[in-house]
Protein backbone atom coordinates (compact mmCIF):
# COMPACT_ATOMS: atom_id res chain seq x y z
CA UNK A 1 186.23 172.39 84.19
CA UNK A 2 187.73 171.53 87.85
CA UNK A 3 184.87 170.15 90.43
CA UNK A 4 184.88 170.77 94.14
CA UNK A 5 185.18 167.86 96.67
CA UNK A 6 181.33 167.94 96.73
CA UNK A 7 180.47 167.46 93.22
CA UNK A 8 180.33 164.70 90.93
CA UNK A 9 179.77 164.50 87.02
CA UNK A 10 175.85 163.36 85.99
CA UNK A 11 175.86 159.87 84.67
CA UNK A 12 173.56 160.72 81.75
CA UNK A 13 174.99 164.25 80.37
CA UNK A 14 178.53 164.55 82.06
CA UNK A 15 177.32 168.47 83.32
CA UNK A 16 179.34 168.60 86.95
CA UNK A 17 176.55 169.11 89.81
CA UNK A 18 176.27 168.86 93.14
CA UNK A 19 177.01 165.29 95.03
CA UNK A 20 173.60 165.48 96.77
CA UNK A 21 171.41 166.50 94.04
CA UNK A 22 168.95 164.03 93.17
CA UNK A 23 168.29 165.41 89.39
CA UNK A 24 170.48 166.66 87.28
CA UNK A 25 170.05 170.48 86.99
CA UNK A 26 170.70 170.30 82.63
CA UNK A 27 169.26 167.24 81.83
CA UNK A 28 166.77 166.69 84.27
CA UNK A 29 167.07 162.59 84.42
CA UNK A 30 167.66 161.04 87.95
CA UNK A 31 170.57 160.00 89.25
CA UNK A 32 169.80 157.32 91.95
CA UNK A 33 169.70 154.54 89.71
CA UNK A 34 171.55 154.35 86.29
CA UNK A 35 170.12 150.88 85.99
CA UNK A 36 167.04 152.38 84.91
CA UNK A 37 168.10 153.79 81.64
CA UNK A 38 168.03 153.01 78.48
CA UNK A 39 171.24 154.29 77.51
CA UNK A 40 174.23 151.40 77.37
CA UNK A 41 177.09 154.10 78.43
CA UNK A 42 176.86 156.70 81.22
CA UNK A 43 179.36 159.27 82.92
CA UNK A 44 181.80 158.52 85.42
CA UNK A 45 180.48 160.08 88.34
CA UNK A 46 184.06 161.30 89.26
CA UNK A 47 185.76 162.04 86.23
CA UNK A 48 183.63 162.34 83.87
CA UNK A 49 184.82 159.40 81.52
CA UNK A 50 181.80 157.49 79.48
CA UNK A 51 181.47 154.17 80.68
CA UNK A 52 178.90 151.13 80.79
CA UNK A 53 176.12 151.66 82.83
CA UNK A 54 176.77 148.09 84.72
CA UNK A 55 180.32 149.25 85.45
CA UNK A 56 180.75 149.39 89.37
CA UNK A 57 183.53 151.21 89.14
CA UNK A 58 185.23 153.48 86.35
CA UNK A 59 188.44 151.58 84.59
CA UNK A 60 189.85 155.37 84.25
CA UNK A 61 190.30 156.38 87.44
CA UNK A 62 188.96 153.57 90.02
CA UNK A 63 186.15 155.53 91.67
CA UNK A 64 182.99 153.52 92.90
CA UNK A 65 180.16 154.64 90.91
CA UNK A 66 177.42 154.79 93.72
CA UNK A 67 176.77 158.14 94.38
CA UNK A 68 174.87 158.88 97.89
CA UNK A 69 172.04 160.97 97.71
CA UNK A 70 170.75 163.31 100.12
CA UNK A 71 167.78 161.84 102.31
CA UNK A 72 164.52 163.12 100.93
CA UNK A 73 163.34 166.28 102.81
CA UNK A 74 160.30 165.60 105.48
CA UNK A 75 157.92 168.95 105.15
CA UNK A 76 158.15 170.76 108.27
CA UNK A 77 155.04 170.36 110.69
CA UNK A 78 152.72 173.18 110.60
CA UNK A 79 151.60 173.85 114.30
CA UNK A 80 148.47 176.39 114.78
CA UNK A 81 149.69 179.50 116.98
CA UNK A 82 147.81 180.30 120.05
CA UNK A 83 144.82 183.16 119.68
CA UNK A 84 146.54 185.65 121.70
CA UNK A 85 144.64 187.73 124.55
CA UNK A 86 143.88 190.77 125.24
CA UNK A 87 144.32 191.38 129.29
CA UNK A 88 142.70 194.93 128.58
CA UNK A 89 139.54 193.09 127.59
CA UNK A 90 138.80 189.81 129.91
CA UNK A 91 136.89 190.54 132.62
CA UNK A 92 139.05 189.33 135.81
CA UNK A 93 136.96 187.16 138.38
CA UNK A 94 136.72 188.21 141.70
CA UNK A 95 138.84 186.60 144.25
CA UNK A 96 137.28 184.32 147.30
CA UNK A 97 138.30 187.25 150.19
CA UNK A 98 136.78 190.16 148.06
CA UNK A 99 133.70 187.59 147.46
CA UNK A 100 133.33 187.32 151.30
CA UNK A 101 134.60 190.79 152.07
CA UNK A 102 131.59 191.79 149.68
CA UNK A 103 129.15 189.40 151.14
CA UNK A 104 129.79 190.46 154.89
CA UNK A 105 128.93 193.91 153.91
CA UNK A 106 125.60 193.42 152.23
CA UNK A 107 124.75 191.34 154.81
CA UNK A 108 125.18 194.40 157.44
CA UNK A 109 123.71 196.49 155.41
CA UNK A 110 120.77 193.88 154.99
CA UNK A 111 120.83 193.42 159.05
CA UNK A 112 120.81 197.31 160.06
CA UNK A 113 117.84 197.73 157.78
CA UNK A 114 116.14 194.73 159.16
CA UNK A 115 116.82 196.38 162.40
CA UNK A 116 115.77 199.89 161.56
CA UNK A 117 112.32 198.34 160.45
CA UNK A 118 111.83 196.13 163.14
CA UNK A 119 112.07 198.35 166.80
């Protein structure tokens, strides 16, 4: 079976998988560190020839057999929304000129009484 630029063979079953998988998809065994194992032969990463473990690089066709793994994932960070409001339902404060517009009035009002009582 032909593998893409972006695979590699697992070290511990030969099954082709992607270059940045961690774990081997069949066999389920790691592949970050074949130094681990308790296995004295692995497979090339490359070609798929089995070869000692300790073997740097594979005597049948010369690849290094460090593969690089993919960084591990950081979860993304969960922000909180924002409660949404409702314009239709806050009450809107009144501004300083209607405040003083407001209070000029009642005052008037207040005065012409005061006057109407006292002549």
């Amino acid at each position: 079976m032909a593998k893409a630029a972006n695979e590699v063979h697992c070290f511990f079953c030969g099954t082709i998988i992607k270059k940045t998988d961690s774990v081997c998809s069949t066999c389920g065994k790691n592949q970050g560190d074949r130094s681990t194992t308790a296995e004295a032969e692995v497979y090339c990463a490359y070609c798929g020839t089995f070869i000692s473990k300790n073997e740097q690089t594979c005597p049948s066709c010369g690849s290094s057999q460090t593969v690089e793994l993919a960084p591990p994932v950081k979860p993304a960070a969960t922000v909180e929304p924002k409660p949404t409001i409702d314009p239709s339902t806050t009450k809107k404060k009144p501004s300083a000129l209607r405040s003083t517009i407001i209070s000029i009035i009642v005052g008037l009002i207040v005065f012409f009484i005061l006057q109407f009582f006292f002549e």
